[in-house]
Protein backbone atom coordinates (compact mmCIF):
# COMPACT_ATOMS: atom_id res chain seq x y z
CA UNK A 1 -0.18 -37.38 17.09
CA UNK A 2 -2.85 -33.85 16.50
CA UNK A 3 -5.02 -34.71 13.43
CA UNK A 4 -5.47 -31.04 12.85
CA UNK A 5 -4.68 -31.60 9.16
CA UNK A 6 -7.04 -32.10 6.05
CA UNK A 7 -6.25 -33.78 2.79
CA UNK A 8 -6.78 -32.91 -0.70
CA UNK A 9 -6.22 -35.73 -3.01
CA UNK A 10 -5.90 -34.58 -6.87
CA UNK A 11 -8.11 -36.86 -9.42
CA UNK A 12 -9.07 -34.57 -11.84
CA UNK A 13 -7.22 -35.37 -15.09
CA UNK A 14 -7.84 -38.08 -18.11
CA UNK A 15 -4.89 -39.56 -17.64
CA UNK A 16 -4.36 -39.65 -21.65
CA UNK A 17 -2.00 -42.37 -21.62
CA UNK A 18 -4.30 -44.65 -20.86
CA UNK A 19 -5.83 -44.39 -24.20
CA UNK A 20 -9.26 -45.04 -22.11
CA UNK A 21 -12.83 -43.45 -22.03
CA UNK A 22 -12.74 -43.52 -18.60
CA UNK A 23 -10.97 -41.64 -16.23
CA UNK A 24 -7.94 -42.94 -15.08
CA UNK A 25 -8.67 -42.69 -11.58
CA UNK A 26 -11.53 -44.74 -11.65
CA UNK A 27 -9.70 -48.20 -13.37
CA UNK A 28 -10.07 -50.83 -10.82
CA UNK A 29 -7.11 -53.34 -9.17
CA UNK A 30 -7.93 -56.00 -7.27
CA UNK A 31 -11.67 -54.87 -7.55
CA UNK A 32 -10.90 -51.63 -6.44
CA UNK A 33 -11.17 -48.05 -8.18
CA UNK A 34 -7.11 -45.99 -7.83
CA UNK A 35 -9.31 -43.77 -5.92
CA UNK A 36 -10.33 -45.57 -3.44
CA UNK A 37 -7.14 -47.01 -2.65
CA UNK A 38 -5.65 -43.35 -2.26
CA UNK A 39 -9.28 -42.47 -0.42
CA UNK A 40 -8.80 -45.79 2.15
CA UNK A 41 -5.40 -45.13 2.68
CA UNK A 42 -5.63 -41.38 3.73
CA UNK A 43 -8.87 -42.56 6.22
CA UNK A 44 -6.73 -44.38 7.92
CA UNK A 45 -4.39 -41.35 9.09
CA UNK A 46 -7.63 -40.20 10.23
CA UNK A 47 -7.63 -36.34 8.63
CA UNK A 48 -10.64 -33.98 9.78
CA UNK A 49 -11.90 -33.75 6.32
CA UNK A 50 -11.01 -35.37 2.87
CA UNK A 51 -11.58 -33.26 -0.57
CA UNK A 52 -11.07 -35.19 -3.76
CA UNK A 53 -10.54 -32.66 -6.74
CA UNK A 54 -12.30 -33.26 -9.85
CA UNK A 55 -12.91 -32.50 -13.19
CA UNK A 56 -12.92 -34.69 -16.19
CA UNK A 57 -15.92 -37.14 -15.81
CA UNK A 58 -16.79 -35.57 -12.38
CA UNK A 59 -20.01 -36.96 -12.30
CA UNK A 60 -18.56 -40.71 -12.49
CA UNK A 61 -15.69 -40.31 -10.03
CA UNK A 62 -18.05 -38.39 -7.70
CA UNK A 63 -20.42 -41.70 -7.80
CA UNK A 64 -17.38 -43.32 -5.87
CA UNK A 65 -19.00 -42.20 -2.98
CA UNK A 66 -17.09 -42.98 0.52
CA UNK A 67 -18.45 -41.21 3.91
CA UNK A 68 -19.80 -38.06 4.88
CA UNK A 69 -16.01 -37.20 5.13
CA UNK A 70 -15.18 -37.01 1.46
CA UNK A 71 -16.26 -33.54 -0.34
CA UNK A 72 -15.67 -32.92 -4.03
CA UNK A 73 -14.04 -29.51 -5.50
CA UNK A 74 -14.73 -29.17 -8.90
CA UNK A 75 -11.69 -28.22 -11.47
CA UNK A 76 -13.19 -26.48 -14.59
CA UNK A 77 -9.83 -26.08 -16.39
CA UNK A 78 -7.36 -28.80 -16.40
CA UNK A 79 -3.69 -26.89 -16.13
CA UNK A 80 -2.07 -28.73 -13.77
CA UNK A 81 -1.19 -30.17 -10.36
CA UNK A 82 -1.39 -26.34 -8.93
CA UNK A 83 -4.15 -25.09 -10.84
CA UNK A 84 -6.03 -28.00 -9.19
CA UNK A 85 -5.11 -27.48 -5.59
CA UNK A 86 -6.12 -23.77 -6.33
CA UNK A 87 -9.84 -25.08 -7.12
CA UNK A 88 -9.93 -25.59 -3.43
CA UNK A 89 -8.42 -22.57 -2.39
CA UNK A 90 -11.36 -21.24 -0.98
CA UNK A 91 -11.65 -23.92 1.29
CA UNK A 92 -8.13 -23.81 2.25
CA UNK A 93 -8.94 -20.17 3.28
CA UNK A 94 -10.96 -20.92 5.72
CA UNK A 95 -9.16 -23.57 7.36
CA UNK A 96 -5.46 -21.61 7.56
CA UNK A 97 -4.49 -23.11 11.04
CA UNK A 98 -4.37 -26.14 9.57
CA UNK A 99 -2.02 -28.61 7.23
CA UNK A 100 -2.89 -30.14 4.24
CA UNK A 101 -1.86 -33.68 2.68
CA UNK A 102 -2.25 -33.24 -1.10
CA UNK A 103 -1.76 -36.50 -2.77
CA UNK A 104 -2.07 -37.44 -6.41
CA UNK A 105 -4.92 -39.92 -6.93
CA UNK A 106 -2.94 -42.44 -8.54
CA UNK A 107 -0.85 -43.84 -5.88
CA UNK A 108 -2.53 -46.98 -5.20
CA UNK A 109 0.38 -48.87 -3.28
CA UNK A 110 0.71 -46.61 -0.36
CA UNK A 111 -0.42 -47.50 2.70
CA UNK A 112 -1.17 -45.53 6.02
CA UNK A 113 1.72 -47.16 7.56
CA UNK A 114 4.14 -45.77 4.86
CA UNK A 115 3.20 -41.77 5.21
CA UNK A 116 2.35 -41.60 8.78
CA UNK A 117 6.32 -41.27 9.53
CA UNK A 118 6.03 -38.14 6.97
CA UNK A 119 3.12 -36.76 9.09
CA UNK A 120 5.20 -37.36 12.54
CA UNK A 121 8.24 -35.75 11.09
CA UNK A 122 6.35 -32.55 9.73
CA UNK A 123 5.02 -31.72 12.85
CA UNK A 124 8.14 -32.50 15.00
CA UNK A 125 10.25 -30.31 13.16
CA UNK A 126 7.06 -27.88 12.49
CA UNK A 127 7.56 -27.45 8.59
CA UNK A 128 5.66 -25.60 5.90
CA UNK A 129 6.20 -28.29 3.83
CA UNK A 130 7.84 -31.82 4.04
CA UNK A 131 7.37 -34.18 0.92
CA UNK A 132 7.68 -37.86 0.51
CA UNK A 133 10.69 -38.95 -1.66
CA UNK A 134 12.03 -42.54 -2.82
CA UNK A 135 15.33 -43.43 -3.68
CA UNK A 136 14.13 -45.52 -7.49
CA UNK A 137 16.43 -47.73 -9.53
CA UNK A 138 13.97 -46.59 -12.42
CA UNK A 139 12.19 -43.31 -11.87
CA UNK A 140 10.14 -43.54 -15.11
CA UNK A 141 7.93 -40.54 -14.81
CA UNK A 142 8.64 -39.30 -11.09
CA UNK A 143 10.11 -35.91 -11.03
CA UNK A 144 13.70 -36.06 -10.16
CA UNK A 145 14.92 -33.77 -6.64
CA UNK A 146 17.74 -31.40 -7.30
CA UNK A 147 19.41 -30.31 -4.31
CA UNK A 148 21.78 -27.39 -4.42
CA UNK A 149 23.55 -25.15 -2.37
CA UNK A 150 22.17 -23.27 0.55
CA UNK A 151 19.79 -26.09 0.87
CA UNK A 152 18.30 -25.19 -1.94
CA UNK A 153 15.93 -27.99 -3.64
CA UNK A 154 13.40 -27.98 -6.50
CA UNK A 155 11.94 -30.97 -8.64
CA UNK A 156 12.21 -31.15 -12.52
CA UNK A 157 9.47 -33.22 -14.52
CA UNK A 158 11.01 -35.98 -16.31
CA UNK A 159 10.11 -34.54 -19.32
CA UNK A 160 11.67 -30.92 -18.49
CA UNK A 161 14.81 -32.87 -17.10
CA UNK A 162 18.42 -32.73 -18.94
CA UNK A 163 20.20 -36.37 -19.56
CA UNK A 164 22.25 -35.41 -16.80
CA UNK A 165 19.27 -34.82 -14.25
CA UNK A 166 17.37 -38.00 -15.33
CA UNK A 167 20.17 -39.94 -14.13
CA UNK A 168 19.06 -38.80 -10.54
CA UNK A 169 17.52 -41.45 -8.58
CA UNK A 170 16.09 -39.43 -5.32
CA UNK A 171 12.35 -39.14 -6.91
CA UNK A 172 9.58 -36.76 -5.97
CA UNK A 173 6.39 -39.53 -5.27
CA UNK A 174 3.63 -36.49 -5.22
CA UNK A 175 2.73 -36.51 -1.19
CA UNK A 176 3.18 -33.67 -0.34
CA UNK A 177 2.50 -32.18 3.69
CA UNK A 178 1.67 -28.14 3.79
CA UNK A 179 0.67 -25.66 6.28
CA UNK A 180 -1.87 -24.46 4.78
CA UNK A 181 -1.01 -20.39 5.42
CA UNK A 182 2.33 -21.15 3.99
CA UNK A 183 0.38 -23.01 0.69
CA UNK A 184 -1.53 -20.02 0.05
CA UNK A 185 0.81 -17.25 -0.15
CA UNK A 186 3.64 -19.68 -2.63
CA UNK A 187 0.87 -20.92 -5.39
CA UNK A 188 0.20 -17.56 -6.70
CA UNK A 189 4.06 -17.18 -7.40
CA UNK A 190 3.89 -20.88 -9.88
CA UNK A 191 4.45 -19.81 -13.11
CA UNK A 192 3.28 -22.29 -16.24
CA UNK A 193 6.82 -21.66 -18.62
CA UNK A 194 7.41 -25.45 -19.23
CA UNK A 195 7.23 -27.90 -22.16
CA UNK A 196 3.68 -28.68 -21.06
CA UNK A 197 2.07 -24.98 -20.35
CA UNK A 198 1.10 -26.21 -17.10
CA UNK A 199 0.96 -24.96 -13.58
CA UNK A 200 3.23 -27.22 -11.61
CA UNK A 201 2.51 -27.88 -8.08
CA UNK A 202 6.39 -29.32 -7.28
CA UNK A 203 7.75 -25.68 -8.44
CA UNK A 204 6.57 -24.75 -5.24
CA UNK A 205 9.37 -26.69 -3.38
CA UNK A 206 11.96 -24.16 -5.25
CA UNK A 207 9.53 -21.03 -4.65
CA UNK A 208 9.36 -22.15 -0.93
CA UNK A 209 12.89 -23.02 -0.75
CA UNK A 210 14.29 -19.92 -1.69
CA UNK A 211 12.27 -17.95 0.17
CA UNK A 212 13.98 -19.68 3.32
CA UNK A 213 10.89 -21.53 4.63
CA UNK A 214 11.39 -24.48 6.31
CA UNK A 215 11.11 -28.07 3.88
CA UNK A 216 11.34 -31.15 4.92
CA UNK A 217 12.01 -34.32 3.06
CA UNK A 218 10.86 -37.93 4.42
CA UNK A 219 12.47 -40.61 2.05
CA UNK A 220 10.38 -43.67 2.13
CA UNK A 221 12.40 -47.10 3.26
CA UNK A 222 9.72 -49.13 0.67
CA UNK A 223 10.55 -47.39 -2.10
CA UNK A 224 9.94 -50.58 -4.33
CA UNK A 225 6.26 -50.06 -3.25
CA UNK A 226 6.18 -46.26 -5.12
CA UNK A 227 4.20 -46.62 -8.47
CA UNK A 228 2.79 -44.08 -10.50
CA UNK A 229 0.37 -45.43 -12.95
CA UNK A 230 0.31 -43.97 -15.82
CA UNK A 231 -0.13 -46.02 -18.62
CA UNK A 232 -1.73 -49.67 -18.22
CA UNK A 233 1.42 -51.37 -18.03
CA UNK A 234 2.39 -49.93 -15.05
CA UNK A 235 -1.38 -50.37 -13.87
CA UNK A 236 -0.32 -53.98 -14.70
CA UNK A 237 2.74 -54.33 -12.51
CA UNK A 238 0.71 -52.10 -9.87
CA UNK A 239 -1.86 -55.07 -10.17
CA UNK A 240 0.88 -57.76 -9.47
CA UNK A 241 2.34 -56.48 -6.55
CA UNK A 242 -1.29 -55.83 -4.76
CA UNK A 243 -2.09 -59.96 -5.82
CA UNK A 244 0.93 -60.67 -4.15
CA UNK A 245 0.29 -58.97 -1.03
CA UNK A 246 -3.15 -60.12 -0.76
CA UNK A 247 -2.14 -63.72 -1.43
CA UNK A 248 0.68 -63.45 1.44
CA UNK A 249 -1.88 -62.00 3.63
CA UNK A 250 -3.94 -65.23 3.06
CA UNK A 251 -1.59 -67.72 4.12
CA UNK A 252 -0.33 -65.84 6.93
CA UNK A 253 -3.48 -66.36 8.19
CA UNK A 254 -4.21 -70.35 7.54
CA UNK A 255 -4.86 -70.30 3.86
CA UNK A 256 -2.85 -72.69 1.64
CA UNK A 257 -2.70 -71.70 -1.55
CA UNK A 258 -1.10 -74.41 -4.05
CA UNK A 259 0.58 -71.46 -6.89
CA UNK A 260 0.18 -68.03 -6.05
CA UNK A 261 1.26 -67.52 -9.49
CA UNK A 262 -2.00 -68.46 -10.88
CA UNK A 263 -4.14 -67.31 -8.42
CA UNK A 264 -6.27 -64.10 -8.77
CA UNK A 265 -8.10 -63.47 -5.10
CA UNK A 266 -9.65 -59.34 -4.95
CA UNK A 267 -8.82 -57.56 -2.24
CA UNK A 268 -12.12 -57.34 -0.37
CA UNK A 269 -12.44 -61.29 -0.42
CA UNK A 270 -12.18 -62.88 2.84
CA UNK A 271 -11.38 -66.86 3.01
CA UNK A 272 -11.06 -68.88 6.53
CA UNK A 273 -8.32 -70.95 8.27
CA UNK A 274 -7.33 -74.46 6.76
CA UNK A 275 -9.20 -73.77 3.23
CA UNK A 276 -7.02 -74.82 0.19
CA UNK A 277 -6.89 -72.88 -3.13
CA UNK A 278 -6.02 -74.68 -5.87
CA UNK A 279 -4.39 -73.36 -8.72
CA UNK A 280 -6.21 -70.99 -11.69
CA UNK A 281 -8.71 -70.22 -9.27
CA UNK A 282 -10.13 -66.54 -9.12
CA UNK A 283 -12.32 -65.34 -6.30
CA UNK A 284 -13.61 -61.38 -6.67
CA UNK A 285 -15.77 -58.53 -5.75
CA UNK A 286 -16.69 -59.06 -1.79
CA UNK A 287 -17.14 -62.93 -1.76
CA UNK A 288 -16.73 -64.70 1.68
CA UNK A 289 -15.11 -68.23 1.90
CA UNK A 290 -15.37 -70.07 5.33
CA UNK A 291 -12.94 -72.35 7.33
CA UNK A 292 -11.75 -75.81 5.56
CA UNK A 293 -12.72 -75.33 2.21
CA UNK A 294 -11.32 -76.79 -0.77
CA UNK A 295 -11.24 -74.65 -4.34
CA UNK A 296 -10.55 -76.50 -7.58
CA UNK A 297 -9.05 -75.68 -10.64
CA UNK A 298 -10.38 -72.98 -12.94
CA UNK A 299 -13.15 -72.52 -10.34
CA UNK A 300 -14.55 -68.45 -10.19
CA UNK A 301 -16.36 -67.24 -7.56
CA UNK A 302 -17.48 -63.63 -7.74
CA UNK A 303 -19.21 -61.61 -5.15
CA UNK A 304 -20.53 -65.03 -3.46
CA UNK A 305 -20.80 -66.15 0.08
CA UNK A 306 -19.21 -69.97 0.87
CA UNK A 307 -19.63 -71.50 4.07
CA UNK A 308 -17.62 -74.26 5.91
CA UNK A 309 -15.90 -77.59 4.72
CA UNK A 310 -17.76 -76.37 1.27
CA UNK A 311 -15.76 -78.28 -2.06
CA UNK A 312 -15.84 -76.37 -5.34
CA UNK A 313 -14.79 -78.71 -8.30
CA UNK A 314 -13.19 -78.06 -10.85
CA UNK A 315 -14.37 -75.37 -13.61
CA UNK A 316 -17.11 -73.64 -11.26
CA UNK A 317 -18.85 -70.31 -11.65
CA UNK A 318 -20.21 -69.14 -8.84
CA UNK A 319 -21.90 -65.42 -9.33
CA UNK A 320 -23.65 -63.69 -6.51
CA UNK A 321 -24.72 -66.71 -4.43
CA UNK A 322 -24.70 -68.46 -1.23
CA UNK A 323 -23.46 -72.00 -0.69
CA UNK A 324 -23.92 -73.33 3.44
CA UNK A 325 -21.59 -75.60 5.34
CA UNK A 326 -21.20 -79.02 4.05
CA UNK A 327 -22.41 -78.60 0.36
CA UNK A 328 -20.31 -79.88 -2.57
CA UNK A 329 -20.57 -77.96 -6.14
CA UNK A 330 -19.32 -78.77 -9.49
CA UNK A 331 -17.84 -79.49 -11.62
CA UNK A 332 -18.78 -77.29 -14.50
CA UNK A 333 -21.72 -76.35 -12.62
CA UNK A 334 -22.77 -72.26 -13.10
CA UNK A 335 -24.52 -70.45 -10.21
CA UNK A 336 -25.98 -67.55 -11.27
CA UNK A 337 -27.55 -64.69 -9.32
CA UNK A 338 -29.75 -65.21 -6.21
CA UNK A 339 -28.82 -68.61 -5.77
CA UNK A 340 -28.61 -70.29 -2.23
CA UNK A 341 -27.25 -74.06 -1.76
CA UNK A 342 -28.57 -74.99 2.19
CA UNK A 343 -26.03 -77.31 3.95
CA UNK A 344 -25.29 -80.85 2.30
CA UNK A 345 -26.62 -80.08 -0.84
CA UNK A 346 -24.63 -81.66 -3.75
CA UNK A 347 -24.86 -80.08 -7.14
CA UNK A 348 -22.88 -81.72 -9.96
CA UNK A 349 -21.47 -81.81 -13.25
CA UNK A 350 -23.41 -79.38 -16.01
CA UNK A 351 -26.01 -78.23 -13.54
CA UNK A 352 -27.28 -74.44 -14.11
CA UNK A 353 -28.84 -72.20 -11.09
CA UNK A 354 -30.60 -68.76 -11.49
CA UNK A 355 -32.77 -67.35 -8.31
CA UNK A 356 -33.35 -70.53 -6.74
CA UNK A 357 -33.26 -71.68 -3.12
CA UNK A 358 -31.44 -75.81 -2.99
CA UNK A 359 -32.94 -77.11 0.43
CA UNK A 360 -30.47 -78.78 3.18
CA UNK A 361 -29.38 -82.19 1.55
CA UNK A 362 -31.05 -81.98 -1.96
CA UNK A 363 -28.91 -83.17 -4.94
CA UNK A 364 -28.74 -82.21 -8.88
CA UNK A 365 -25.90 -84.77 -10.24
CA UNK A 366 -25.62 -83.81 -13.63
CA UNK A 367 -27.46 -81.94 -16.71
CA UNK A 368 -30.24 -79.94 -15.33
CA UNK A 369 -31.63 -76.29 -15.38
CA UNK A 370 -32.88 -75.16 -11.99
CA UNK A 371 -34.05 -71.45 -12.03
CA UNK A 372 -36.69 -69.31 -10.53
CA UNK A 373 -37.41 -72.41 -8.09
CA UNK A 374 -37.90 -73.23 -4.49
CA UNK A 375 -36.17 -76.66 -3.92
CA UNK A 376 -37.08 -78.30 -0.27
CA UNK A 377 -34.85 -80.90 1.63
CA UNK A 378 -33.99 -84.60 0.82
CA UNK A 379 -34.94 -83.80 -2.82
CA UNK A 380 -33.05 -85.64 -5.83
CA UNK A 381 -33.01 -84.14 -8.79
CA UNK A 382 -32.43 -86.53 -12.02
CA UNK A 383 -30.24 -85.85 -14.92
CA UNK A 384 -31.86 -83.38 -17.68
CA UNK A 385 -34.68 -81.95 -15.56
CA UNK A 386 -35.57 -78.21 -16.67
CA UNK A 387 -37.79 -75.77 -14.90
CA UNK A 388 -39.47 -74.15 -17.41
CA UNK A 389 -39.62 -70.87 -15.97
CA UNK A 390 -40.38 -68.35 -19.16
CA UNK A 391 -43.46 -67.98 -20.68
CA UNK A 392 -42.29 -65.38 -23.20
CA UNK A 393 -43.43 -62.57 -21.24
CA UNK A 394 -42.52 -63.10 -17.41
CA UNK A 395 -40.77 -65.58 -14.92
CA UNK A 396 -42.68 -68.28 -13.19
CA UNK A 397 -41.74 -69.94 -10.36
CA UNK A 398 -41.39 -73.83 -9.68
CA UNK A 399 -41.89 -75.60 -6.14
CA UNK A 400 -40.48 -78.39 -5.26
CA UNK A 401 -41.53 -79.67 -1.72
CA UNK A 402 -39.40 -82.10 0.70
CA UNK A 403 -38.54 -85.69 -0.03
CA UNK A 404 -39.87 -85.50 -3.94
CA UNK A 405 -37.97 -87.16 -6.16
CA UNK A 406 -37.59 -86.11 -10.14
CA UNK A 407 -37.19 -88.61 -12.56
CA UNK A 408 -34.68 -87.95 -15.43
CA UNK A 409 -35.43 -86.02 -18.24
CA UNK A 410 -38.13 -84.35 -16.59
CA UNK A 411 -39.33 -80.79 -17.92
CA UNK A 412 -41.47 -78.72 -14.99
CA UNK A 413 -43.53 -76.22 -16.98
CA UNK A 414 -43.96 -73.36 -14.09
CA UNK A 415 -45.93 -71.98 -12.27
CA UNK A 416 -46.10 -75.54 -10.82
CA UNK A 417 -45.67 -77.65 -7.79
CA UNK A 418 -44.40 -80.95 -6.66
CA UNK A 419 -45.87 -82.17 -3.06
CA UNK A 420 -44.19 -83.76 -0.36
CA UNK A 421 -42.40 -86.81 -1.23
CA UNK A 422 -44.18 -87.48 -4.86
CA UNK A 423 -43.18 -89.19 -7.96
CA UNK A 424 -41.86 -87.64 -11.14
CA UNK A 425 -41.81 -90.16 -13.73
CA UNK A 426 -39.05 -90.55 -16.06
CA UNK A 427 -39.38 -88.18 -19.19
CA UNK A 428 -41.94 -86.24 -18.16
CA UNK A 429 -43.71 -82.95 -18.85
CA UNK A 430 -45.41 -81.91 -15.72
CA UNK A 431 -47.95 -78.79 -16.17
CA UNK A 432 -50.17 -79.27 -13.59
CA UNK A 433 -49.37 -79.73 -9.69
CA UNK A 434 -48.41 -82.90 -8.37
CA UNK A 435 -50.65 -83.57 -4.62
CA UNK A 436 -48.23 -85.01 -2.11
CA UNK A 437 -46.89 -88.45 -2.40
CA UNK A 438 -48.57 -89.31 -5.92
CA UNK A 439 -46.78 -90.46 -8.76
CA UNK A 440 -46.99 -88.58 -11.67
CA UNK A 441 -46.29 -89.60 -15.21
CA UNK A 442 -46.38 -87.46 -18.23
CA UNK A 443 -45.28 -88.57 -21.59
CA UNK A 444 -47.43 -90.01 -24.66
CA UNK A 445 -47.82 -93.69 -24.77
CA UNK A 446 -45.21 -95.51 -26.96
CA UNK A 447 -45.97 -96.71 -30.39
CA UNK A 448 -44.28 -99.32 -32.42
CA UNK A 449 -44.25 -100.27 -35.94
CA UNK A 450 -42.71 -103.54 -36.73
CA UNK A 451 -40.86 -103.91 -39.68
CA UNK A 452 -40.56 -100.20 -40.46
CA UNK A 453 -37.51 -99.82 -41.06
CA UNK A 454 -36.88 -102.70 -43.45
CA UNK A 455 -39.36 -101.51 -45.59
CA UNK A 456 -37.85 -98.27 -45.00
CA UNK A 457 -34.50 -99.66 -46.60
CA UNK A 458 -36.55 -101.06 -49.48
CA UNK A 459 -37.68 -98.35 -50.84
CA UNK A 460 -34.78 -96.50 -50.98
CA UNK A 461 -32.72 -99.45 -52.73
């Protein structure tokens, strides 16, 4: 198949139905923008050049950036679908020999797979246009496709449509395939008498068709896969369909996941064969999850990487970490940001993490606050020990070296260090550094006052 074609993908408008102050283009699914859907979907047919059309919050949509390949034309009025392909119509000038795909920016569930048919067909039967139908039980907002005689077709806007015409289910999705030279001389001729005062791009099927050019219509077979979104419940169903795919995808490859129902897994997340995902989990962002795993309940993992054979308990956060082969986590432990857990470390029940490196086999059962630290291997960490890492003014850093064991209760005022297999007594505060296999207690010596409390009672009777 030539890939003499360029596409032009429309994401200029509010969408005002959102009721949103952000662009409706740029609302994520799955942890993706709409954009970059459309964007990843139209790289994939592999056009020479992609132009995404903008105009409210330009700035913001053009930070989506994707390769060299993606340009940005600029709409300064919003008037419609034609006005904005006419932004680019000086680049269309200069490229006349070839087609161009022009695709509305909110058409998330399409998939190469789905329009490259479209593309085969327009150049077999060498069109100036061919556009992508469906065949919906409920168009909602598509335009509806009147055919008439002498092969005669335009589209009517749903809300320009009679009873009678709404009733049509043969929908216009908004792909549409032009030759360029042909696009050029039919957009002048769109006129903007409608309910909405806006320049239509699907009048130019009718303009086209009358004047006898040659149109082409590919009706998509997955035509329960054509969503506009236009309002956040359809975003919402939108939403469900992508989890469902992604969650097939999963255990087509060797993942078992228990209820697919509750499960919320992004699309850029990547888990190996034989792990098991139990129900109300939710992995996001780009997180990585290795071979044999095991994923409690209510356990959230975002933008983390997870080795091998790697348990997550029940009611983990995991944010922006690293956890190697063999480790065990939770539950209710919180890993914050810049966190790594080497291989058979075990981290338990109310245990915190911020910026800290857990060396290979170390263990935090329960109740402690690890952050800003350096953690060696074979370390044990008792239940309640806090690194004391702010001074009001800046983070300090605690070192803990191989073998050293914590006592319970144990606050680590940093900048400090533990040596090599010492001693932390019991319900100390530690301020100074600990030399390598000492013991080190630090807590005031106990007092007791017999009879205190009796005469305590007395004098309050």
């Amino acid at each position: 198949m030539r890939q003499n074609f360029i596409a032009l993908i429309l994401a200029a408008g509010k969408g005002t139905r959102f009721k949103s102050e952000k662009i409706k283009v740029l609302h994520p699914l799955l942890g993706k923008s709409m954009l970059r859907f459309v964007v990843d979907c139209i790289f994939r047919l592999n056009p020479a050049n992609i132009y995404v059309v903008v105009g409210y919050q330009k700035e913001e949509v053009k930070k989506e950036t994707f390769s060299k390949k993606v340009e940005f034309v600029v709409q300064k009025e919003r008037l419609g679908t034609a006005h904005a392909v006419l932004a680019a119509r000086e680049i269309l000038q200069k490229q006349q020999e070839k087609d161009v795909l022009v695709m509305n920016g909110d058409l998330v569930l399409l998939r190469a797979e789905m329009l490259m048919p479209m593309l085969k067909l327009h150049q077999k039967e060498d069109n100036s246009l061919t556009f992508l139908s469906a065949e919906l039980e409920n168009p909602r907002s598509f335009g509806r496709i009147i055919r008439g005689e002498s092969n005669l077709i335009k589209i009517v806007e749903e809300k320009d449509a009679t009873p009678s015409q709404r009733c049509i289910k043969e929908s216009n999705v908004g792909v549409y395939l032009f030759k360029i030279k042909d696009l050029l001389e039919a957009l002048p001729k769109i006129s903007n008498k409608n309910k909405k005062g806006e320049y239509y791009l699907t009048d130019i099927i009718e303009i086209m068709s009358r004047e006898k050019k040659k149109i082409g219509t590919y009706k998509t077979p997955e035509s329960s896969e054509v969503i506009g979104i236009n309002d956040r419940n359809e975003l919402a169903r939108a939403i469900e369909i992508l989890r469902r795919r992604k969650i097939k995808s999963l255990a087509e490859s060797g993942v078992t996941i228990y209820d697919p129902a509750s499960t919320w897994i992004d699309l850029d997340v990547k888990i190996g064969r034989d792990t098991t995902i139990y129900p109300s989990v939710i992995v996001e962002g780009k997180s990585v999850i290795g071979k044999q795993c095991k994923i409690y309940p209510f356990s959230h993992v975002v933008d983390s990487k997870i080795g091998d054979r790697v348990n997550i308990l029940t009611s983990t956060m995991i944010e922006k970490s690293i956890i190697k082969d063999d480790s065990r986590v939770g539950p209710f432990t919180h890993l914050r940001s810049k966190s790594v857990l080497m291989r058979g470390t075990k981290v338990g029940n109310f245990v915190e993490m911020k910026n800290t490196v857990f060396g290979r086999n170390s263990k935090a059962g329960h109740f402690s606050y690890l952050g800003d630290s350096e953690i060696e291997e074979d370390v044990n960490i008792g239940a309640g020990t806090i690194t004391c890492n702010y001074d009001g003014q800046k983070k300090n850093k605690t070192v803990i070296e191989a073998g050293a064991f914590i006592g319970s209760g144990t606050e680590l005022v940093a900048p400090v260090k533990v040596g090599r297999e010492a001693y932390i007594g019991a319900g100390s505060t530690i301020t100074k550094d600990v030399s390598r296999e000492a013991l080190a207690v630090a807590r005031s010596k106990q007092v007791e006052r017999p009879g205190w409390a009796r005469r305590k009672r007395k004098k309050t009777d």
